[in-house]
PDB file of N, CA and C in Angstrom:
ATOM      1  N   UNK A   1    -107.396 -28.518  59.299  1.00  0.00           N
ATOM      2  CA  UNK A   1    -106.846 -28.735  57.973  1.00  0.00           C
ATOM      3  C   UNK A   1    -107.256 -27.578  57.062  1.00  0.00           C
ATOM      4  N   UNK A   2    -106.623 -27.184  56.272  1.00  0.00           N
ATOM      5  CA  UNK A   2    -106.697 -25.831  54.898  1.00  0.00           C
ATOM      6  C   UNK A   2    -106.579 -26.771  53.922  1.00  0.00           C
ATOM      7  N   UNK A   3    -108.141 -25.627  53.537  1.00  0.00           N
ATOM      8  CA  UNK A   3    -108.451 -26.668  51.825  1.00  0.00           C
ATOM      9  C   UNK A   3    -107.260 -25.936  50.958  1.00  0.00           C
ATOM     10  N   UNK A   4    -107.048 -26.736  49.712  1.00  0.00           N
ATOM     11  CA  UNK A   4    -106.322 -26.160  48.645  1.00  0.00           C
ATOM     12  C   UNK A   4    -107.172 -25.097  47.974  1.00  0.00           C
ATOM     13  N   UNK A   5    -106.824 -24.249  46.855  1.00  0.00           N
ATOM     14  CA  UNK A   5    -107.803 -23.110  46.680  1.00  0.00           C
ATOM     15  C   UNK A   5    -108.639 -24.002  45.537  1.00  0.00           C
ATOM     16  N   UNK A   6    -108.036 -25.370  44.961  1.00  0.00           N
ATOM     17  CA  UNK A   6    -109.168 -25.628  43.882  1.00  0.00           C
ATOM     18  C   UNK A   6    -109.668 -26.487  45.352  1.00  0.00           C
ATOM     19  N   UNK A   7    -109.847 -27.412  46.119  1.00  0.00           N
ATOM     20  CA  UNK A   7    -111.143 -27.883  46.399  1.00  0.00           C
ATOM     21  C   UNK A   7    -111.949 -26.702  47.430  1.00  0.00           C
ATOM     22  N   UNK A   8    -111.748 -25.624  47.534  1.00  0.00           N
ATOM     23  CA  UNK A   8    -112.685 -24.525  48.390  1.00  0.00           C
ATOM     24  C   UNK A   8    -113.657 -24.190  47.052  1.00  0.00           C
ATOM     25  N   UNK A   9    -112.964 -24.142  46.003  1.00  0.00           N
ATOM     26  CA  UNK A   9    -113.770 -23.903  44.528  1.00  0.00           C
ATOM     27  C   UNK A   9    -114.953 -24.590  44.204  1.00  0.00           C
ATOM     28  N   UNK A  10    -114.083 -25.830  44.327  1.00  0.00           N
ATOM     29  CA  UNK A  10    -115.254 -27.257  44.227  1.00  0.00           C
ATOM     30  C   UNK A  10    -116.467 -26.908  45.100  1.00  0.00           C
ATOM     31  N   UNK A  11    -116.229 -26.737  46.494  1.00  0.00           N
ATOM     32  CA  UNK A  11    -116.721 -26.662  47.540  1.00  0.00           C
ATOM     33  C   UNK A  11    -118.076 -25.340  47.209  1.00  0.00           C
ATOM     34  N   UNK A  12    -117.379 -24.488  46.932  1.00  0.00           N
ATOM     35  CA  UNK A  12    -118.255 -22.714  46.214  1.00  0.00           C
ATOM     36  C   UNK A  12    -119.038 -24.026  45.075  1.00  0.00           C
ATOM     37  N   UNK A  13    -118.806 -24.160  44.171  1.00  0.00           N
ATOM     38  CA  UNK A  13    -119.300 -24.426  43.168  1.00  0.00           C
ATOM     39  C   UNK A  13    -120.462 -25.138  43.255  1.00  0.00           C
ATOM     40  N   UNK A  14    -120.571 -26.069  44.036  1.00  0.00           N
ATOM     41  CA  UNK A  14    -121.300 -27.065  44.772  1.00  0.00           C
ATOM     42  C   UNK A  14    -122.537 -26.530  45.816  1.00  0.00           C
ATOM     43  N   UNK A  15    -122.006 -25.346  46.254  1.00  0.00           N
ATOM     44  CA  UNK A  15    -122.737 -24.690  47.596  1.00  0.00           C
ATOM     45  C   UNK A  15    -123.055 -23.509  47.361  1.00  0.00           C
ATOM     46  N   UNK A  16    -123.823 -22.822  46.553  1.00  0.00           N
ATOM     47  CA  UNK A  16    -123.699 -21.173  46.497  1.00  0.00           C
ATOM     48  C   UNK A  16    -123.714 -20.118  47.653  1.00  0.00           C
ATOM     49  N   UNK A  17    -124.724 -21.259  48.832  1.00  0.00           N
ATOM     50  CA  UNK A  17    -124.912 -20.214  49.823  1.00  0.00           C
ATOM     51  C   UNK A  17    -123.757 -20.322  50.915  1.00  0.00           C
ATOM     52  N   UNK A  18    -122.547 -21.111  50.431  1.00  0.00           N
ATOM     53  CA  UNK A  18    -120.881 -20.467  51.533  1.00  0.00           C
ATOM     54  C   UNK A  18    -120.418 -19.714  50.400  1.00  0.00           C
ATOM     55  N   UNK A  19    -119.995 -19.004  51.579  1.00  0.00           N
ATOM     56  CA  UNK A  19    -119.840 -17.209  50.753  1.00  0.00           C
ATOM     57  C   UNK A  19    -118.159 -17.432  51.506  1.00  0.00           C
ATOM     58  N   UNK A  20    -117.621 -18.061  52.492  1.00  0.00           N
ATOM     59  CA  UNK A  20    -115.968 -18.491  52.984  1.00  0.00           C
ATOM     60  C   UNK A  20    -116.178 -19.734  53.904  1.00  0.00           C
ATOM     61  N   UNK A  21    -114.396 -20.024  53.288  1.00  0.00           N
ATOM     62  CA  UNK A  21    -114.139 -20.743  54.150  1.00  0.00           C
ATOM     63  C   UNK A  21    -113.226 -20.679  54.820  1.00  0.00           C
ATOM     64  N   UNK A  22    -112.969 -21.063  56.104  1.00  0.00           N
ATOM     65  CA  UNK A  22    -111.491 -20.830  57.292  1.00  0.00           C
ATOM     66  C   UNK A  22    -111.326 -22.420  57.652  1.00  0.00           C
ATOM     67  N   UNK A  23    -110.019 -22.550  56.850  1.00  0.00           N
ATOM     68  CA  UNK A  23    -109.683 -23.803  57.387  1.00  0.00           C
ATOM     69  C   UNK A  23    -110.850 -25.081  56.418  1.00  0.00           C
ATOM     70  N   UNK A  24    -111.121 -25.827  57.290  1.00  0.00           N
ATOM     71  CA  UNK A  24    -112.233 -26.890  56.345  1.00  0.00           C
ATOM     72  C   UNK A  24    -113.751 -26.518  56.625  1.00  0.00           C
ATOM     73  N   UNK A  25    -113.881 -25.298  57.865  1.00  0.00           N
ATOM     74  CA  UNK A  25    -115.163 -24.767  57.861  1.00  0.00           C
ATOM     75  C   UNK A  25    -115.930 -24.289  57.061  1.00  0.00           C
ATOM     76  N   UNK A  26    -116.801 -24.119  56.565  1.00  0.00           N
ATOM     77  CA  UNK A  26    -117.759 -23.261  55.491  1.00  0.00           C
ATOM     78  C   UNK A  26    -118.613 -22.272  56.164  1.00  0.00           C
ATOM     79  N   UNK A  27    -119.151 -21.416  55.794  1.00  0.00           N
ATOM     80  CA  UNK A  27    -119.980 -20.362  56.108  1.00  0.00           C
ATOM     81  C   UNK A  27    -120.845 -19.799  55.327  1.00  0.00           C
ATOM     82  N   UNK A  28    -122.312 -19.475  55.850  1.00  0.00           N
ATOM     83  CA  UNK A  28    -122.719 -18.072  54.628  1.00  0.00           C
ATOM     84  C   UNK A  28    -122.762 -16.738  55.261  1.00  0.00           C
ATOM     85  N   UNK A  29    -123.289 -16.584  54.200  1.00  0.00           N
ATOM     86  CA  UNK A  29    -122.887 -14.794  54.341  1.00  0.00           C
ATOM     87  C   UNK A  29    -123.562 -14.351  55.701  1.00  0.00           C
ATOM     88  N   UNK A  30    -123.920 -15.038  56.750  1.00  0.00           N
ATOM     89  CA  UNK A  30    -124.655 -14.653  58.164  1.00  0.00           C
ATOM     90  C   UNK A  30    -123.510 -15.155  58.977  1.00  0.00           C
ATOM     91  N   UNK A  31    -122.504 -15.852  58.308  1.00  0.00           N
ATOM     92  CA  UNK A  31    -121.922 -16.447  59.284  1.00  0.00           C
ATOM     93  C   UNK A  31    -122.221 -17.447  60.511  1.00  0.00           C
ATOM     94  N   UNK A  32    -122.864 -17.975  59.648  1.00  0.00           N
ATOM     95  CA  UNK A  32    -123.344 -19.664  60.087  1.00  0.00           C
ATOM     96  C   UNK A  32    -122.804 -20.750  59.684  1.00  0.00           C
ATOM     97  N   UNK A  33    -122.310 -21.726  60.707  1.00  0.00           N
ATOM     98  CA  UNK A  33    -121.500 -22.756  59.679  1.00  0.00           C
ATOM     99  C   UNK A  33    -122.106 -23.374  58.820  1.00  0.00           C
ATOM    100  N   UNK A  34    -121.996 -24.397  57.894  1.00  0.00           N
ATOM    101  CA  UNK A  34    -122.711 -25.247  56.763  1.00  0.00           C
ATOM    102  C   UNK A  34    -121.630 -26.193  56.943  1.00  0.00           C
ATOM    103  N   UNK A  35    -122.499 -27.570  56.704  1.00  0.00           N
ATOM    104  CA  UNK A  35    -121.840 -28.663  56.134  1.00  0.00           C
ATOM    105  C   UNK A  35    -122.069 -28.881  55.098  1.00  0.00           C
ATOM    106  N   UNK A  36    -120.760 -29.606  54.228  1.00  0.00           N
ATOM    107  CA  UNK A  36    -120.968 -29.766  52.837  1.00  0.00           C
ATOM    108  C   UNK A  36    -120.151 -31.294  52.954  1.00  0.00           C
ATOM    109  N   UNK A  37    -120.574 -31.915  52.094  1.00  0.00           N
ATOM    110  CA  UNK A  37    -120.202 -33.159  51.571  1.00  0.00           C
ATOM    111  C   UNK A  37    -118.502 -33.673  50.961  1.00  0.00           C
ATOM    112  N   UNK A  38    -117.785 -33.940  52.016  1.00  0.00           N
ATOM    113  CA  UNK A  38    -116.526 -34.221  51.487  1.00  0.00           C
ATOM    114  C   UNK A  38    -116.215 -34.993  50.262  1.00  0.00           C
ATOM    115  N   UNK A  39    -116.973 -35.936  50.118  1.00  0.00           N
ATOM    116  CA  UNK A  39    -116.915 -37.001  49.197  1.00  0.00           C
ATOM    117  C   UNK A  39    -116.938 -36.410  47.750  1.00  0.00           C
ATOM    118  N   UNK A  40    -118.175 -35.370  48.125  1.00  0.00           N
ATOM    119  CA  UNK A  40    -118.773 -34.536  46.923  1.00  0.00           C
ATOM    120  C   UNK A  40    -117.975 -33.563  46.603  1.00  0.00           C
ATOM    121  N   UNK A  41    -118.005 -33.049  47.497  1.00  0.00           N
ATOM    122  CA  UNK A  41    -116.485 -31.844  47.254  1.00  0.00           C
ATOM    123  C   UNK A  41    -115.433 -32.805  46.204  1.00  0.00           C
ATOM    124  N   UNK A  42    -114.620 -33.991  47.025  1.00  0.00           N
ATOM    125  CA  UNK A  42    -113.582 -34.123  46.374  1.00  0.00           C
ATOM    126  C   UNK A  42    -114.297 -34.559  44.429  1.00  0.00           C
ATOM    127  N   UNK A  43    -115.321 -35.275  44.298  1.00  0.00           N
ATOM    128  CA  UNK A  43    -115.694 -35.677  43.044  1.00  0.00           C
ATOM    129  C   UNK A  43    -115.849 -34.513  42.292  1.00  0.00           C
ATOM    130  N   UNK A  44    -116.143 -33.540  42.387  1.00  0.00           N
ATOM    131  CA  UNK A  44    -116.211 -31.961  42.017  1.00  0.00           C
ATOM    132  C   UNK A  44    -115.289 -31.745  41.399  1.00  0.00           C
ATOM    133  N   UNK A  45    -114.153 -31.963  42.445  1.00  0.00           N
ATOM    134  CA  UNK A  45    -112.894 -31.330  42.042  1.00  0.00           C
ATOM    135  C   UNK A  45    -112.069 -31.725  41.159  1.00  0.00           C
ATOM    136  N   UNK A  46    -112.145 -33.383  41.242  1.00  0.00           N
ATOM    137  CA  UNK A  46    -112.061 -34.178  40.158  1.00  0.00           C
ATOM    138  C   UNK A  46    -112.368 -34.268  38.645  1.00  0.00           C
ATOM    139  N   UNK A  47    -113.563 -33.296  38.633  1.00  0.00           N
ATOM    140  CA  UNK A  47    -114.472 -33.262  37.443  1.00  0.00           C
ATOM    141  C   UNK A  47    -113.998 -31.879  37.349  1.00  0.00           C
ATOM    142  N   UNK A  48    -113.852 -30.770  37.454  1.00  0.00           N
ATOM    143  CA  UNK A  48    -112.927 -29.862  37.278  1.00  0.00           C
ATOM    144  C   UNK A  48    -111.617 -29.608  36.950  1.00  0.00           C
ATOM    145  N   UNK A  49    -111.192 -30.592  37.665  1.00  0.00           N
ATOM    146  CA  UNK A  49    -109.630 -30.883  37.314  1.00  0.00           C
ATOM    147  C   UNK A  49    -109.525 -31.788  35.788  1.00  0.00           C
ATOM    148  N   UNK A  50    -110.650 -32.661  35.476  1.00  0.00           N
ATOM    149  CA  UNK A  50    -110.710 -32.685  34.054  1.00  0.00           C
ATOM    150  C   UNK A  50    -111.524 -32.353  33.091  1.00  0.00           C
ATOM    151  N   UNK A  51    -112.186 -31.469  33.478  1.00  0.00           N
ATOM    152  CA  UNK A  51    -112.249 -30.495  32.773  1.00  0.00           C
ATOM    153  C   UNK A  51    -111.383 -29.381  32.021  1.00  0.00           C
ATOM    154  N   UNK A  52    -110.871 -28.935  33.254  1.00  0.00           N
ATOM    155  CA  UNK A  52    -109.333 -28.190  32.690  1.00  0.00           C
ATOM    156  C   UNK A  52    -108.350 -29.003  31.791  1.00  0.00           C
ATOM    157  N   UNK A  53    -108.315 -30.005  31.949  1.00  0.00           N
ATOM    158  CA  UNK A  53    -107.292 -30.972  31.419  1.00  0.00           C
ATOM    159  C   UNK A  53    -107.484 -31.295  29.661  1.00  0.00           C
ATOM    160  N   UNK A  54    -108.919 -31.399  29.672  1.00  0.00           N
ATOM    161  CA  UNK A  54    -109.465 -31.384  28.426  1.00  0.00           C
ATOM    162  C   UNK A  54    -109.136 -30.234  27.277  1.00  0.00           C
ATOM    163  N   UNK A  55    -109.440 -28.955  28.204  1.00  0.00           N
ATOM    164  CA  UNK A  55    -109.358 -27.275  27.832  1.00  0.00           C
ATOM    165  C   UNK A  55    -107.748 -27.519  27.236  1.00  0.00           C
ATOM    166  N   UNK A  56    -107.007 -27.779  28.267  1.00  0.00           N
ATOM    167  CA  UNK A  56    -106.084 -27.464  27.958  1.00  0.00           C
ATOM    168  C   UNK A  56    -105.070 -28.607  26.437  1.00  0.00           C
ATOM    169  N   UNK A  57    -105.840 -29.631  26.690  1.00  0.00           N
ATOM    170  CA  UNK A  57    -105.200 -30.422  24.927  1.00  0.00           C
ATOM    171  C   UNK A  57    -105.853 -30.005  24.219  1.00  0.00           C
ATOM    172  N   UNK A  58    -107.707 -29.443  23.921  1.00  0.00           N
ATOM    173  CA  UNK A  58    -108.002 -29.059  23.011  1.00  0.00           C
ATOM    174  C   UNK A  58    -106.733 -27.621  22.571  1.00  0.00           C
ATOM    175  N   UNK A  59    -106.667 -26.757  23.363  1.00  0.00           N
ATOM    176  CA  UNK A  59    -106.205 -25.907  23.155  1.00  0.00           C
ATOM    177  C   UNK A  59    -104.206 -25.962  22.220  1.00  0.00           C
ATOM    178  N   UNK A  60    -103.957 -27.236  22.878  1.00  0.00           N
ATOM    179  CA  UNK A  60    -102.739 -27.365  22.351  1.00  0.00           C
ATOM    180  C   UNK A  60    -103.324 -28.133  20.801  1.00  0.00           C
ATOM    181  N   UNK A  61    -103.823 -28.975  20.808  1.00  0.00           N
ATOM    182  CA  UNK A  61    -104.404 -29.405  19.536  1.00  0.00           C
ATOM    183  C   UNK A  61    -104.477 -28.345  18.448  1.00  0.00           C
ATOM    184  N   UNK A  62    -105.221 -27.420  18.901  1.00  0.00           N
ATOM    185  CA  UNK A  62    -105.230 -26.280  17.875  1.00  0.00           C
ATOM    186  C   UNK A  62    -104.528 -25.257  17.215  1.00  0.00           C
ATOM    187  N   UNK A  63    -103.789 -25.386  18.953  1.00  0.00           N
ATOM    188  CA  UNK A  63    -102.384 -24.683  18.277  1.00  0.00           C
ATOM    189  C   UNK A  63    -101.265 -25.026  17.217  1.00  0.00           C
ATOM    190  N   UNK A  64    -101.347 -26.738  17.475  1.00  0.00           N
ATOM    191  CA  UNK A  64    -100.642 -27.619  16.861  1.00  0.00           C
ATOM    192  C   UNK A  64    -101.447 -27.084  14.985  1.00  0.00           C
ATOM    193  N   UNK A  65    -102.575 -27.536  15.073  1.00  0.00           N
ATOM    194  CA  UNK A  65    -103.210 -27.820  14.005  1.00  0.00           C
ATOM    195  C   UNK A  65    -102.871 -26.108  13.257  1.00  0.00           C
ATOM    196  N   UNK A  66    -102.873 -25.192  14.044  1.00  0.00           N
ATOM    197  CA  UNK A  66    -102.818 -23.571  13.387  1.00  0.00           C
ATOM    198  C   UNK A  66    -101.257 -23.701  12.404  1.00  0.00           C
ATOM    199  N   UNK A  67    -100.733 -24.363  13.155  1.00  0.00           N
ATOM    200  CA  UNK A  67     -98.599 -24.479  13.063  1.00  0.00           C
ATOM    201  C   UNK A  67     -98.845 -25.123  11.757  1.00  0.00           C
ATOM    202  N   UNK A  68     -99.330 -26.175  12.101  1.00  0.00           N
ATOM    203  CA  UNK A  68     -99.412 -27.071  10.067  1.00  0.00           C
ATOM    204  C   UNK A  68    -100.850 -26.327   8.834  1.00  0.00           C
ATOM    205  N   UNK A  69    -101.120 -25.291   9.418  1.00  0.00           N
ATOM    206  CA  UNK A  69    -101.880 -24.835   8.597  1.00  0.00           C
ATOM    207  C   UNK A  69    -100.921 -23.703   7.831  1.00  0.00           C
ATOM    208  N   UNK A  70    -100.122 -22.869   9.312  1.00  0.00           N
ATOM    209  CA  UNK A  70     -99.548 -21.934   8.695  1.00  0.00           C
ATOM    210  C   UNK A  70     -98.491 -22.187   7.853  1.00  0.00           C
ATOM    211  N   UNK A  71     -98.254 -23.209   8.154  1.00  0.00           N
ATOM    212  CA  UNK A  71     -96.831 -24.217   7.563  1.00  0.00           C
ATOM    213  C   UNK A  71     -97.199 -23.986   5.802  1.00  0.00           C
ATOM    214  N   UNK A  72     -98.494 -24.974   5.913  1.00  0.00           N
ATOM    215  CA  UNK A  72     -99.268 -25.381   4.685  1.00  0.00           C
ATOM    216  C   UNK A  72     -99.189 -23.774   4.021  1.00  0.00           C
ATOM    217  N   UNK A  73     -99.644 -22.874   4.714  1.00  0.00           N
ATOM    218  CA  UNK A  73     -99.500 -21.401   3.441  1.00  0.00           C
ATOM    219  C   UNK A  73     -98.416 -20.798   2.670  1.00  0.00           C
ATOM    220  N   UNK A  74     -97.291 -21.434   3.312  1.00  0.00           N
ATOM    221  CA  UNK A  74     -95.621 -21.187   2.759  1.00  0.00           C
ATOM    222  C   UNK A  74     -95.335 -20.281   3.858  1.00  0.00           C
ATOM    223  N   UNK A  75     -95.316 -20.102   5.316  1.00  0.00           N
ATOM    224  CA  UNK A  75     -95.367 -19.377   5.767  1.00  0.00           C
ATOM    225  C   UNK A  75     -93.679 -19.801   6.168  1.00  0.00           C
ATOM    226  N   UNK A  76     -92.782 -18.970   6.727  1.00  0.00           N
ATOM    227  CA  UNK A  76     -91.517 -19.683   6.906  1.00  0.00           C
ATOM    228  C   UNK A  76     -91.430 -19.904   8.740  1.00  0.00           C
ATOM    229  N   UNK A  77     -90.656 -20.694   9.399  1.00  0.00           N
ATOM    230  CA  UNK A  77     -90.791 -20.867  10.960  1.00  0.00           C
ATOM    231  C   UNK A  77     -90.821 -19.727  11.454  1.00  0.00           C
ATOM    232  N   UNK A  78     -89.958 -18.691  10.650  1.00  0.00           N
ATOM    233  CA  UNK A  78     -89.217 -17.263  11.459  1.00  0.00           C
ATOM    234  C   UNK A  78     -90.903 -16.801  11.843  1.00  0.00           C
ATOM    235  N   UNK A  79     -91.785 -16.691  10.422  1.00  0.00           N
ATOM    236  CA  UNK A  79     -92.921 -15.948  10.397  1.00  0.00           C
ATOM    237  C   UNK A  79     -93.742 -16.352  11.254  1.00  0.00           C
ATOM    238  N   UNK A  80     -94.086 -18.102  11.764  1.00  0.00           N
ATOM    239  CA  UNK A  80     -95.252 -18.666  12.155  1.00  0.00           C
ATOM    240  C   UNK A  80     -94.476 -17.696  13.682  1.00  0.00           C
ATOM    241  N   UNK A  81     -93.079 -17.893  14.189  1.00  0.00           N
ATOM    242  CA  UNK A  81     -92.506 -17.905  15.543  1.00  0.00           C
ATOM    243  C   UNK A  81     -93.413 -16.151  15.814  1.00  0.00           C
ATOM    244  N   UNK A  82     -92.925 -15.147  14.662  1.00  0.00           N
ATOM    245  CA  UNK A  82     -94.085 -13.937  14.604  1.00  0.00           C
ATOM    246  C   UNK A  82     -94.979 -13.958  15.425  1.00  0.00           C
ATOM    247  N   UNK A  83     -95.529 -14.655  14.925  1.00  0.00           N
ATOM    248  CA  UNK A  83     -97.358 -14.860  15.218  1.00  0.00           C
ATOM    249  C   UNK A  83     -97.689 -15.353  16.386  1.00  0.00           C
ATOM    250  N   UNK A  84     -97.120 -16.024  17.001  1.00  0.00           N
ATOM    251  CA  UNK A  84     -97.039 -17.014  18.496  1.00  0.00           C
ATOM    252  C   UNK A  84     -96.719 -15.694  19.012  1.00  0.00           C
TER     253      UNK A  84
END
């Protein structure tokens, strides 16, 4: 089986000393296999995946919130569309 590239991430993130992976194998940099924790892996990835998820509404939030600020200065759509 081939991990997806976010749970090999999870997997790095979790493990510093696999340096690759081939397939669902892990390795370090001697090229020794390692086992790592599937369960853990997938909860990782999970917690990453909302993490990003978070990033990404704060980020629209603000953008939102920039739009009614610029609004608020008399700015006209043509100008805010400018700025974007």
């Amino acid at each position: 089986m081939n991990l997806t590239l976010q749970q090999a991430n999870a997997i790095y993130a979790l493990n510093p000393s696999i340096v690759v992976i081939r397939g669902d194998v892990a390795y370090d940099k001697d090229g020794n296999e390692l086992a790592y924790d599937k369960s853990q892996a997938e909860a990782k990835l999970a917690e990453m995946q909302e993490t990003e998820e978070s990033a990404q509404k704060a980020q629209e939030t603000a953008k939102a919130s920039a739009l009614v600020k610029l609004s608020a200065l008399g700015l006209t759509q043509d100008e805010i569309n400018a700025l974007l």
